[in-house]
C-alpha atoms as a PDB file:
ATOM      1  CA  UNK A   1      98.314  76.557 149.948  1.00  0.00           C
ATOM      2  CA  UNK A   2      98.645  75.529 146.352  1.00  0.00           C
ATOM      3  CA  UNK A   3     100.522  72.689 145.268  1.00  0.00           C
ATOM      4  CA  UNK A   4     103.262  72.054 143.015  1.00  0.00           C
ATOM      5  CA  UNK A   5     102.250  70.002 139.963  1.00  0.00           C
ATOM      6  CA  UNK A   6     105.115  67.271 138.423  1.00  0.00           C
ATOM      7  CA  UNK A   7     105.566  65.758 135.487  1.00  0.00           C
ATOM      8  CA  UNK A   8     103.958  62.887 135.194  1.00  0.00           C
ATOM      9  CA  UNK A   9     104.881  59.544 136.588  1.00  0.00           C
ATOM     10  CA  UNK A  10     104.024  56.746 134.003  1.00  0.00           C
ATOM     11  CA  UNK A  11     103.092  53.138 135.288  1.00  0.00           C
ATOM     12  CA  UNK A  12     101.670  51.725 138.328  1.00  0.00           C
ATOM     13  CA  UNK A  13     100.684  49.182 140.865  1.00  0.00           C
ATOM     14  CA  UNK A  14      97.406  49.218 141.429  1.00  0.00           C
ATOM     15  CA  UNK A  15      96.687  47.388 144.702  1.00  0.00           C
ATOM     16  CA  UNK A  16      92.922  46.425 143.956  1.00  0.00           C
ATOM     17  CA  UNK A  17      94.874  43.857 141.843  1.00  0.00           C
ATOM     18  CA  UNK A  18      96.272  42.241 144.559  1.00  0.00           C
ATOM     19  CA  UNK A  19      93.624  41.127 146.586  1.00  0.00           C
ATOM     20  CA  UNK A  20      90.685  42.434 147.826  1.00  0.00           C
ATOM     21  CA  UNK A  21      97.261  72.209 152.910  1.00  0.00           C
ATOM     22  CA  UNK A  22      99.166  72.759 153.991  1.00  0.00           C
ATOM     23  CA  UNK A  23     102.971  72.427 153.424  1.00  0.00           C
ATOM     24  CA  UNK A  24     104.473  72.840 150.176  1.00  0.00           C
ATOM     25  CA  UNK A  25     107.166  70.607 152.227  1.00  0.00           C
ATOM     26  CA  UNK A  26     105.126  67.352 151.127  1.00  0.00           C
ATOM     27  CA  UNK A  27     105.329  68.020 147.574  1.00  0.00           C
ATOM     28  CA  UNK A  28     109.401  68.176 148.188  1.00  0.00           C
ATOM     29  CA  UNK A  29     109.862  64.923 150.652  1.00  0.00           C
ATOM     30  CA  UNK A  30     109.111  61.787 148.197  1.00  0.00           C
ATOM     31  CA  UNK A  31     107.806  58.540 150.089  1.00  0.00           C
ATOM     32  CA  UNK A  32     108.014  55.361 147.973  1.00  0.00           C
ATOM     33  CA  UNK A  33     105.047  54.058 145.716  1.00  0.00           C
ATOM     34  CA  UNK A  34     102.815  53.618 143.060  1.00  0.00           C
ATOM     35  CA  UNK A  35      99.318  55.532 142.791  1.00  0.00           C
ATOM     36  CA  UNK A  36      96.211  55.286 140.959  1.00  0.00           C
ATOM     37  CA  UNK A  37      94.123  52.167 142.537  1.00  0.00           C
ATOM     38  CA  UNK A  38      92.483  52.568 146.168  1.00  0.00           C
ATOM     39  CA  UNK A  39      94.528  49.869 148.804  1.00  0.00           C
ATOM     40  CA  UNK A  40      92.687  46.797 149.384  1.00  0.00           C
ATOM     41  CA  UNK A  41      90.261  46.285 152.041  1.00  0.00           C
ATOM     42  CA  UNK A  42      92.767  43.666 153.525  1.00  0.00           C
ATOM     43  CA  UNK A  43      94.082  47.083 155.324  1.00  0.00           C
ATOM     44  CA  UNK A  44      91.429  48.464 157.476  1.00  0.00           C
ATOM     45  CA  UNK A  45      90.870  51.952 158.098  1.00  0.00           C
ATOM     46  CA  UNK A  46      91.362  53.624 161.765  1.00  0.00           C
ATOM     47  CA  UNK A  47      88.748  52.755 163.872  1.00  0.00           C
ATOM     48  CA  UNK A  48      86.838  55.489 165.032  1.00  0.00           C
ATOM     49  CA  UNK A  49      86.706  56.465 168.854  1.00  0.00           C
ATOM     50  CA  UNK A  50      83.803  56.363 170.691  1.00  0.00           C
ATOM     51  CA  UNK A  51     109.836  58.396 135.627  1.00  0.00           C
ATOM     52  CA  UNK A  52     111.673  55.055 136.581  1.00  0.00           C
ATOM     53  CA  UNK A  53     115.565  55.765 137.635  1.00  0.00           C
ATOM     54  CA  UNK A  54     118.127  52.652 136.449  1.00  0.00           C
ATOM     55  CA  UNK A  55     117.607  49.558 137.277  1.00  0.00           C
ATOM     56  CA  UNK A  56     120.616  49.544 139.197  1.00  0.00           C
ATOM     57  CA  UNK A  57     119.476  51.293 142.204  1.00  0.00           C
ATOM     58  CA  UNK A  58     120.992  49.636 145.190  1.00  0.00           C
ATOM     59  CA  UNK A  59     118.820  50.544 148.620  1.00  0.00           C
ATOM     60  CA  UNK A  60     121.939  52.291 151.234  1.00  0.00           C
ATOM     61  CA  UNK A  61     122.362  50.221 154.478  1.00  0.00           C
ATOM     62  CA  UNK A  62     120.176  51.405 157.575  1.00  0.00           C
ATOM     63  CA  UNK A  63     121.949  53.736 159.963  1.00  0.00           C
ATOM     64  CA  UNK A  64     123.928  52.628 162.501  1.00  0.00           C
ATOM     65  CA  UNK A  65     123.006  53.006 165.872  1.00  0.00           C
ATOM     66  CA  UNK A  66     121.221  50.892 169.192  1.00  0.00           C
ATOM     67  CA  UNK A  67     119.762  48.783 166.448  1.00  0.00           C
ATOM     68  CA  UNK A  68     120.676  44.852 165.992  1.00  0.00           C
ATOM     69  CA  UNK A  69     119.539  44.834 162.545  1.00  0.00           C
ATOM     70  CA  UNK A  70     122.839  43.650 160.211  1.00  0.00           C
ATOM     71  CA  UNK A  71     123.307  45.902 156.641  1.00  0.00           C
ATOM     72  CA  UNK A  72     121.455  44.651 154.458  1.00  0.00           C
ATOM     73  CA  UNK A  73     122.346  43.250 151.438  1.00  0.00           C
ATOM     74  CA  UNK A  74     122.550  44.920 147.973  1.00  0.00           C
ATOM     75  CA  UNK A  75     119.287  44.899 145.753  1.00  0.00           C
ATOM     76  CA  UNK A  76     119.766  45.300 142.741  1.00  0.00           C
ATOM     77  CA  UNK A  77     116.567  43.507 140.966  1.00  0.00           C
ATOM     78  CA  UNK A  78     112.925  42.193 141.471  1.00  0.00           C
ATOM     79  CA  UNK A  79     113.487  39.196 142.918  1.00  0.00           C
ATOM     80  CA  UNK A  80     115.758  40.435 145.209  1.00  0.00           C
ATOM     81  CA  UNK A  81     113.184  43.519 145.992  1.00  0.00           C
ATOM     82  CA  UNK A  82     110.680  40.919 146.747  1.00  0.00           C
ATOM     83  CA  UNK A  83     112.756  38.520 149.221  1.00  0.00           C
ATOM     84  CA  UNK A  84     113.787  41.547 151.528  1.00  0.00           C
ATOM     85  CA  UNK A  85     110.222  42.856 151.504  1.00  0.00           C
ATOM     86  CA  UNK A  86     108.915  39.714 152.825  1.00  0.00           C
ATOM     87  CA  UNK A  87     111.935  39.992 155.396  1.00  0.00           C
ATOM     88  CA  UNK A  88     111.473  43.447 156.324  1.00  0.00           C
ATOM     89  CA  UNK A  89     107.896  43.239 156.878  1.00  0.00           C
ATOM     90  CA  UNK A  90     107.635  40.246 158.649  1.00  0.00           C
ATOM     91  CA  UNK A  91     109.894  40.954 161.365  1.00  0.00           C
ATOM     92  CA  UNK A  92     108.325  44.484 161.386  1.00  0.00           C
ATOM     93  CA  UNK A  93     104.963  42.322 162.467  1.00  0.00           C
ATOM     94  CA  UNK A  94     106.989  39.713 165.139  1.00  0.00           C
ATOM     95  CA  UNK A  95     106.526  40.605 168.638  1.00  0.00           C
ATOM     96  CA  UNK A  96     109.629  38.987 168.854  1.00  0.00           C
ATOM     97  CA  UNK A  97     111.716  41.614 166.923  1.00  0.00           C
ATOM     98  CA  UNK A  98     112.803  44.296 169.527  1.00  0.00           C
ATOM     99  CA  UNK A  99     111.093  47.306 169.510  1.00  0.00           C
ATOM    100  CA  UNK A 100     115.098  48.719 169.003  1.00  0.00           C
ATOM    101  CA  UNK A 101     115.272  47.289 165.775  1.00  0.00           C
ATOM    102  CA  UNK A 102     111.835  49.033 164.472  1.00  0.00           C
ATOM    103  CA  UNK A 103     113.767  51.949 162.535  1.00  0.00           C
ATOM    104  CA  UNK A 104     115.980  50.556 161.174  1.00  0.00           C
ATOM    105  CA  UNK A 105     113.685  47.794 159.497  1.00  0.00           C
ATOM    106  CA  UNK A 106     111.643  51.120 158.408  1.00  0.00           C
ATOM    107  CA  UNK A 107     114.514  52.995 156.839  1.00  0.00           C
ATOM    108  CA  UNK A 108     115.020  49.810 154.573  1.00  0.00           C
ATOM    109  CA  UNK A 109     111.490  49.255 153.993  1.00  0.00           C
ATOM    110  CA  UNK A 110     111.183  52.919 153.018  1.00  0.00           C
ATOM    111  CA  UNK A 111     114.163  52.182 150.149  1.00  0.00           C
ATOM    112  CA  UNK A 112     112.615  49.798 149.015  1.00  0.00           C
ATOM    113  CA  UNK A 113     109.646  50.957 148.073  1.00  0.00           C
ATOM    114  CA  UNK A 114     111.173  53.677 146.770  1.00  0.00           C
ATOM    115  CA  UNK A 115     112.753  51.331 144.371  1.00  0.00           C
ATOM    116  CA  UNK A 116     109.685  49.710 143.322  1.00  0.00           C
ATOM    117  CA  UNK A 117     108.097  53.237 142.519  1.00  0.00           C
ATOM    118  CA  UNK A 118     111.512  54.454 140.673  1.00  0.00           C
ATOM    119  CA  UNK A 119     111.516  51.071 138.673  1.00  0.00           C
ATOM    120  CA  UNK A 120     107.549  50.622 137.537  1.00  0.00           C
ATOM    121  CA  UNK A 121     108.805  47.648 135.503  1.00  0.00           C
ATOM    122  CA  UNK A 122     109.773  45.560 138.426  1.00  0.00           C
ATOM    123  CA  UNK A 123     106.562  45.873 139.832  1.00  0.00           C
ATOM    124  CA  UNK A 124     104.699  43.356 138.322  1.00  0.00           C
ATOM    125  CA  UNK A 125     107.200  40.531 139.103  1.00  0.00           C
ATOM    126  CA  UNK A 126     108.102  41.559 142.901  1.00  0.00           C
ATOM    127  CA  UNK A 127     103.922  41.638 142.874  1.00  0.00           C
ATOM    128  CA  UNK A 128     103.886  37.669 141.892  1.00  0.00           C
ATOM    129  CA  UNK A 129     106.488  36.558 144.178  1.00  0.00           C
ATOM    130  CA  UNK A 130     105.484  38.313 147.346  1.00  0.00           C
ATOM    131  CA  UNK A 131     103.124  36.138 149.473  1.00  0.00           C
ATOM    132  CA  UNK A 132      99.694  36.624 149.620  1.00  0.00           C
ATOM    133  CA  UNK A 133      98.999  38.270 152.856  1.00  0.00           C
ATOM    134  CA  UNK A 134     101.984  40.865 152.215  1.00  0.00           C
ATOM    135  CA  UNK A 135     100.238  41.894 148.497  1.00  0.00           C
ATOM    136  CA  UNK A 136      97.743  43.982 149.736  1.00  0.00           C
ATOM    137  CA  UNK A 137     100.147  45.692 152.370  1.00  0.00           C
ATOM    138  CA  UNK A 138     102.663  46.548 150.085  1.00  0.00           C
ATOM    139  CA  UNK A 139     100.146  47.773 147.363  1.00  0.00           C
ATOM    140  CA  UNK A 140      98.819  50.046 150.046  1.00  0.00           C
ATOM    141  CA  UNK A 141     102.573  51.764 150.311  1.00  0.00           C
ATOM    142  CA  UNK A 142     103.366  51.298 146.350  1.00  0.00           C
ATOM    143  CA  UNK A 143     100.305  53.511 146.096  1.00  0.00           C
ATOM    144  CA  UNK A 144     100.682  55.560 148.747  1.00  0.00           C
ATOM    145  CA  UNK A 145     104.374  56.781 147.453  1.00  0.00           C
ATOM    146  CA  UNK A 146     103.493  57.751 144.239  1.00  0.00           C
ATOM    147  CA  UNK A 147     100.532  59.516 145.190  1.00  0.00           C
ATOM    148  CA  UNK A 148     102.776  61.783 146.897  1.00  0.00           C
ATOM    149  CA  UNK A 149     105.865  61.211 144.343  1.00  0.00           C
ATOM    150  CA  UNK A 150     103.625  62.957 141.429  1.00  0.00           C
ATOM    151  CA  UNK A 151     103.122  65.667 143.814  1.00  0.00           C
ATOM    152  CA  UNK A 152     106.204  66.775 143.830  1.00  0.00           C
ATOM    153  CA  UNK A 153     108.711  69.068 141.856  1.00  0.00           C
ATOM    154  CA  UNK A 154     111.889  69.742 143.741  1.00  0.00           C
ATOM    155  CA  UNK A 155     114.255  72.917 142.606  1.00  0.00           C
ATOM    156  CA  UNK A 156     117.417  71.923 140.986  1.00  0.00           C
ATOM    157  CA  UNK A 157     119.046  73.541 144.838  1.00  0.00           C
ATOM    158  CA  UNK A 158     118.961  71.703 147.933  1.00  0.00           C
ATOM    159  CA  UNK A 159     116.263  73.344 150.515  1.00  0.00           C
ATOM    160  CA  UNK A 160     117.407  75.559 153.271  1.00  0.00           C
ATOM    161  CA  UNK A 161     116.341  73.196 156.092  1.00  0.00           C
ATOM    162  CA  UNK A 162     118.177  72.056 158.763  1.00  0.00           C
ATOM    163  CA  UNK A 163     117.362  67.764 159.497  1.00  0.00           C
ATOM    164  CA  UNK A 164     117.181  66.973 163.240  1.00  0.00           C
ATOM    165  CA  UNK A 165     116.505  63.800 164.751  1.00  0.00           C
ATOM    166  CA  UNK A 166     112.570  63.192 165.505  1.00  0.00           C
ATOM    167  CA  UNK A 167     110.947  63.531 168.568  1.00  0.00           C
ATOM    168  CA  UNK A 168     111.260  59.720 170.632  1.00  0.00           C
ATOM    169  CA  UNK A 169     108.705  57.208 168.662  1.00  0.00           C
ATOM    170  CA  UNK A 170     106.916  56.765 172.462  1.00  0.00           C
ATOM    171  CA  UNK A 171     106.682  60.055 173.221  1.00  0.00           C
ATOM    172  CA  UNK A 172     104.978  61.174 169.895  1.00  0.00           C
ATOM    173  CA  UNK A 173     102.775  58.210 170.160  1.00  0.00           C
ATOM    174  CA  UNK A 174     101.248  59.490 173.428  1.00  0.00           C
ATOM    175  CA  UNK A 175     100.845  62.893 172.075  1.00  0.00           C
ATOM    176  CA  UNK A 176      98.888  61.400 169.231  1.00  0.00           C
ATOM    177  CA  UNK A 177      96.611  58.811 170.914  1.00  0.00           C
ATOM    178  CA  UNK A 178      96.230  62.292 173.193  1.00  0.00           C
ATOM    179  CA  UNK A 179      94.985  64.423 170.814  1.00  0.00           C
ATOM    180  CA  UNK A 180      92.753  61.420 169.734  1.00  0.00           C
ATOM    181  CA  UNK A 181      91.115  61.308 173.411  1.00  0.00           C
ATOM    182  CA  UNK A 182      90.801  65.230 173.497  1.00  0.00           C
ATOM    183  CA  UNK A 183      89.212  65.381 169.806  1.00  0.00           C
ATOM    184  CA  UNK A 184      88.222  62.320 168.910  1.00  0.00           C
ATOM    185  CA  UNK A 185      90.720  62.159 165.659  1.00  0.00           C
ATOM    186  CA  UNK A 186      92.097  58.673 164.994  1.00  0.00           C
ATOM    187  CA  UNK A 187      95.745  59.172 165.999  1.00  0.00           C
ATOM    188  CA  UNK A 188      96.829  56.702 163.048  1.00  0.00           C
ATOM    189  CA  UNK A 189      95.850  60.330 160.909  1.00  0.00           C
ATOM    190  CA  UNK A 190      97.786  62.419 163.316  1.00  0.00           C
ATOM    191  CA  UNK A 191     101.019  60.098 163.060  1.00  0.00           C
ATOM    192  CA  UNK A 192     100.681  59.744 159.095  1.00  0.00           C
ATOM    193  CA  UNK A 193     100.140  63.991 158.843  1.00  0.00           C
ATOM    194  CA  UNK A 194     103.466  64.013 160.821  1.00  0.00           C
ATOM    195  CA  UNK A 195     105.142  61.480 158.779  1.00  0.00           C
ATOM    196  CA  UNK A 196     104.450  62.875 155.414  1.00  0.00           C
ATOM    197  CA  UNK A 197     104.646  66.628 156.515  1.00  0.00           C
ATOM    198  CA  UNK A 198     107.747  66.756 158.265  1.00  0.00           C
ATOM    199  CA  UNK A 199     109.284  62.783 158.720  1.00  0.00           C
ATOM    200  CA  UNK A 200     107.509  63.495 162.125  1.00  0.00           C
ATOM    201  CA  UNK A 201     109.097  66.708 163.072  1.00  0.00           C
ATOM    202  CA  UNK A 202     112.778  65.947 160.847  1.00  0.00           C
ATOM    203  CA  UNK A 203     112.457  68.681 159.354  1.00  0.00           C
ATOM    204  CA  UNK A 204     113.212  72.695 160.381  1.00  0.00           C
ATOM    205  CA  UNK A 205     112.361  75.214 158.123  1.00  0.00           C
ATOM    206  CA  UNK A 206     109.560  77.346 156.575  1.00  0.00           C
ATOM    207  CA  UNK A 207     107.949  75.250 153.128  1.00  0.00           C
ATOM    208  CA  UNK A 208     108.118  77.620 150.007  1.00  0.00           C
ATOM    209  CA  UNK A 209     104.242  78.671 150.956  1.00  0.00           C
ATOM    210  CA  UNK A 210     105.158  79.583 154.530  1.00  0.00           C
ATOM    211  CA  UNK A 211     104.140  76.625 156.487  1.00  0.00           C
ATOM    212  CA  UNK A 212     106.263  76.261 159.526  1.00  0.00           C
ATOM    213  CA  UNK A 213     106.147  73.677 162.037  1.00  0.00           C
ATOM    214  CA  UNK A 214     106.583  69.917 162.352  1.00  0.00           C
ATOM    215  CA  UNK A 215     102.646  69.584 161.041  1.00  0.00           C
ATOM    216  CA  UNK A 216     103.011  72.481 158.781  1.00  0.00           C
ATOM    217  CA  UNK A 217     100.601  75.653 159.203  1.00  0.00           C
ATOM    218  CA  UNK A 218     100.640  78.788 157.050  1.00  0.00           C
ATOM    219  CA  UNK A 219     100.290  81.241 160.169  1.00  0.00           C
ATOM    220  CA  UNK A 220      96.945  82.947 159.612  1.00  0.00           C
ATOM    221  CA  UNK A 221      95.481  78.598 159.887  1.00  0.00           C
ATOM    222  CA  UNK A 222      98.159  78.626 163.133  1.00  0.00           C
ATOM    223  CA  UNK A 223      96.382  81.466 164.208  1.00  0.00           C
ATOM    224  CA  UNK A 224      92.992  79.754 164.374  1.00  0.00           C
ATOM    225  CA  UNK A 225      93.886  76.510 165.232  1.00  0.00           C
ATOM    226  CA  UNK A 226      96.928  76.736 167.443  1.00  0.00           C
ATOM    227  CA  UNK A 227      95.254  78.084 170.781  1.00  0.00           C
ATOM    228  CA  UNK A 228      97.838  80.712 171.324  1.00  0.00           C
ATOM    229  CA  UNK A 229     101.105  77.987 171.471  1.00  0.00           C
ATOM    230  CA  UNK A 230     103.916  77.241 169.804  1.00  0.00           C
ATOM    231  CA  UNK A 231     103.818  76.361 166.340  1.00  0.00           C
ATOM    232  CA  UNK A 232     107.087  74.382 166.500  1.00  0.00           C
ATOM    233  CA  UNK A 233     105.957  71.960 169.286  1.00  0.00           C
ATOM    234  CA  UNK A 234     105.198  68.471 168.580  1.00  0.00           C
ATOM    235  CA  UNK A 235     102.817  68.701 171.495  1.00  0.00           C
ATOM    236  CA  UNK A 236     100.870  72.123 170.179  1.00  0.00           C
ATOM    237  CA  UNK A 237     101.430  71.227 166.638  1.00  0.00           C
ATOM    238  CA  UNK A 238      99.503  67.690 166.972  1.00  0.00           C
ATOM    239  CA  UNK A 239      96.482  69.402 169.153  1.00  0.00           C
ATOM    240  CA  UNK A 240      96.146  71.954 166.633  1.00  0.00           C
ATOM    241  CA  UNK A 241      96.203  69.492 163.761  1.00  0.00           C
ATOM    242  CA  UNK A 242      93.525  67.517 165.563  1.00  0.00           C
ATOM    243  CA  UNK A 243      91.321  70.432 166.402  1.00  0.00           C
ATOM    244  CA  UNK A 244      91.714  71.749 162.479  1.00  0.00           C
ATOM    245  CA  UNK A 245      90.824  68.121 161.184  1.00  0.00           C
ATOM    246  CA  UNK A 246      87.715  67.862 163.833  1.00  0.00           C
ATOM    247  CA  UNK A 247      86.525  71.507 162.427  1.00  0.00           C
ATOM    248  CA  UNK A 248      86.186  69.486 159.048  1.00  0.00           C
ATOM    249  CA  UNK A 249      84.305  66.632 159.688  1.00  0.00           C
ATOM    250  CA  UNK A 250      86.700  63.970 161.782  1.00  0.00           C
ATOM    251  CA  UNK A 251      86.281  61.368 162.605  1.00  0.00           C
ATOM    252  CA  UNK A 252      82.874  61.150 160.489  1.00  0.00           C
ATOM    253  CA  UNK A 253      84.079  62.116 157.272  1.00  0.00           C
ATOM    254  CA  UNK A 254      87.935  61.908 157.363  1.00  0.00           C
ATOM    255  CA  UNK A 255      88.380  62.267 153.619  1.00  0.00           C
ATOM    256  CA  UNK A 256      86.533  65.486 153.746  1.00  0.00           C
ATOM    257  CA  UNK A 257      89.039  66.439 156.852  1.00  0.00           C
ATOM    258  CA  UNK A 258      92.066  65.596 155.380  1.00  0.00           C
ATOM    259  CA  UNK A 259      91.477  67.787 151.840  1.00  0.00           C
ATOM    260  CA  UNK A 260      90.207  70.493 153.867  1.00  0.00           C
ATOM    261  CA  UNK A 261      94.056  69.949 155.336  1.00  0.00           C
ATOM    262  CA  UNK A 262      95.456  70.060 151.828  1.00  0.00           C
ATOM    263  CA  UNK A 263      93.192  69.973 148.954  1.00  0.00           C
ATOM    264  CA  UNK A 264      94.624  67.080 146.819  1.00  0.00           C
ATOM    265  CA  UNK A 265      93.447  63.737 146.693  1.00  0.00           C
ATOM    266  CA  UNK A 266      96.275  62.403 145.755  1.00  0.00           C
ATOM    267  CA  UNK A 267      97.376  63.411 149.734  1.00  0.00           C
ATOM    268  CA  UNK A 268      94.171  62.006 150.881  1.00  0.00           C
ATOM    269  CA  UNK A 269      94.804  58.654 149.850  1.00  0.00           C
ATOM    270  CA  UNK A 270      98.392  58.998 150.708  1.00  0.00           C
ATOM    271  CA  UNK A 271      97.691  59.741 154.319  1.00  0.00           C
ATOM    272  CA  UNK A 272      94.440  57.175 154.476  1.00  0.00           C
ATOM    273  CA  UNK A 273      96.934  54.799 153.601  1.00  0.00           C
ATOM    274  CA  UNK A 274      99.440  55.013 155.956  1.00  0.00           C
ATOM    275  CA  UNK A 275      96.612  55.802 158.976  1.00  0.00           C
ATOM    276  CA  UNK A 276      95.329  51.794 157.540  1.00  0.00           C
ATOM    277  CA  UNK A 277      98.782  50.418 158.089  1.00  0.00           C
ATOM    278  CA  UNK A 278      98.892  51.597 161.520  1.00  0.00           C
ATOM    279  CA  UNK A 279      95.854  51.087 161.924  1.00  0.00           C
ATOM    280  CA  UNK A 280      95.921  47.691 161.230  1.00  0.00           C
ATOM    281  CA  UNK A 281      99.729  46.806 162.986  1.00  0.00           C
ATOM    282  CA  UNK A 282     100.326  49.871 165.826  1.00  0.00           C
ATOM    283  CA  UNK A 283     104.071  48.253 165.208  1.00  0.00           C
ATOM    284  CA  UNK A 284     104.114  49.750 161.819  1.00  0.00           C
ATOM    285  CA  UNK A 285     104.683  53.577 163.315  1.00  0.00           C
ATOM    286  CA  UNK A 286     108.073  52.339 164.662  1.00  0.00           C
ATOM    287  CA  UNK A 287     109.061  51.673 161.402  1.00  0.00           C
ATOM    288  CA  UNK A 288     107.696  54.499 160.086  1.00  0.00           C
ATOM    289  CA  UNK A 289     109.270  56.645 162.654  1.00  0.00           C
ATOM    290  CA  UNK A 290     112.474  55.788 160.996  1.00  0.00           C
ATOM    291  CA  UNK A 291     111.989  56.913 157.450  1.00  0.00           C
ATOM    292  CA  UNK A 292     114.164  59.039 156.218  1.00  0.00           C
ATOM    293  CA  UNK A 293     114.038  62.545 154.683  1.00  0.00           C
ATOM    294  CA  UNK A 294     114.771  62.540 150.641  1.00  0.00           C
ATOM    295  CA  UNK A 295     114.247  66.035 148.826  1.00  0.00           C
ATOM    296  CA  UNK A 296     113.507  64.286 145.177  1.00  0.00           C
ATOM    297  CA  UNK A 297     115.880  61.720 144.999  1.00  0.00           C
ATOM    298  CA  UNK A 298     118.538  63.258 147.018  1.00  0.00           C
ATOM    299  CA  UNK A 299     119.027  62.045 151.089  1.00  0.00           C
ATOM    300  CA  UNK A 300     118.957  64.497 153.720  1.00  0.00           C
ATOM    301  CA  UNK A 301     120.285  62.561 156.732  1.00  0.00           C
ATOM    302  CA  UNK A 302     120.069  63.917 160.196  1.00  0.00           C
ATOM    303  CA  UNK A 303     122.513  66.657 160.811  1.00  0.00           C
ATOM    304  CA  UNK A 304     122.065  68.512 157.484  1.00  0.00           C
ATOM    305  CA  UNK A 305     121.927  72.216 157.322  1.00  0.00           C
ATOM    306  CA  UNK A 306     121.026  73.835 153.888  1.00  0.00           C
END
């Protein structure tokens, strides 16, 4: 599949600074960061088995739901970025912060960095105030966004998709660390395909190029790939993921994989990204599991139908 090229997004945080396809669907469903650096080595990789908006942007409240997490409060600058970040993420990391709480920690943390990417000036200052073991984690998502951000090129319409709520978070964790033990593919690459694909499975509807499917084949790959079963099953869609990613060199050469998967490396340092975070904090996917599906700038909560 080809993919859309945007406009350029000017100015970056590079997170070497800071311390040591297939669906046209990702270039449409914007993560948060900043590109152009590799993410520090303080994020390890999986282990292998053996345009700035105004400055004004306020980050919505979490949804409501089982969660304990309170709104919380407006942000409306760097400093303010900065001191919810450290929040966010460090109760992400606390075994003490119920598992409950996990998503709705994520959707915040997913606004924020969001911010950061849509205001490049603030970057530099949230950089210097955040502590130093968060730099390197938050450099790794900066990047990670606006990898995908410059990606993307959304129509002026809203997509004809229909938003569901994902698959439960322990559910599609066993059908990862599954497909790992069947194939041998890290299942922190399996989550982050799902995540920036589909919000892990959010999202219903064909891509402009065809793909279908919570991981996003064009048919004729499905074909191949999907072992005769159903392209819109978490469970088939995963398996055939892994076995397409194995074909390509996984677990040896997982860069190789993942641009045979779609060839940009902007994606493939996206995804490597995210797989380190997870890879480095298994809590981390909880959070992730509640990000939230934007189409540019726009939010598509749960219960839309285009």
């Amino acid at each position: 599949m080809g993919v859309v090229r945007p406009p350029r997004v000017t100015g970056c945080w590079h997170p070497g600074r800071v311390g040591s396809r297939v669906a046209a669907v990702v270039v449409a469903v914007f993560v948060a960061g900043c590109g152009g650096g590799s993410s520090s080595g303080a994020l390890r990789s999986p282990a292998r088995p053996a345009g700035s908006a105004a400055t004004t942007a306020v980050v919505p409240p979490a949804p409501a739901g089982s969660s304990s997490v309170p709104a919380p409060p407006p942000v409306t600058g760097p400093a303010s970025v900065a001191g919810r970040l450290v929040a966010v993420e460090t109760a992400i990391r606390d075994r003490s912060t119920p598992d409950a709480d996990l998503a709705g920690l994520g959707r915040e943390q997913q606004d924020l960095y969001r911010l950061l990417v849509r205001n490049p000036d603030w970057q530099a200052t949230v950089q210097g105030l955040l502590p130093a073991d968060l730099r390197a984690l938050a450099g790794a998502h900066v990047m990670a966004g606006t990898e995908l951000r410059r990606l993307a090129q959304p129509k002026p319409e809203l997509p004809k998709w229909r938003i569901v709520a994902p698959g439960p978070a322990g559910e599609l964790l066993a059908e990862y660390k599954g497909a790992q033990s069947a194939l041998g593919v890290p299942w922190q690459y399996l989550a982050a395909i799902h995540l920036v694909e589909t919000r892990m499975g959010r999202i219903r509807g064909d891509s402009v190029a065809g793909a279908q499917g919570p991981m996003q084949f064009i048919p004729s790959t499905w074909k191949v790939y999907g072992n005769g079963g159903d392209i819109n099953s978490d469970h088939d869609s995963i398996l055939a993921a892994a076995r397409l990613l194995k074909s390509r060199g996984a677990p040896a050469d997982m860069a190789r994989a993942l641009y045979a998967y779609n060839p940009s490396q902007r994606y493939v340092r996206a995804v490597t990204a995210y797989a380190g975070v997870m890879a480095a904090e298994e809590r981390a996917y909880l959070a992730y599991h509640g990000w939230q599906v934007y189409y540019g700038d726009t939010l598509l909560p749960e219960g839309y139908v285009g």
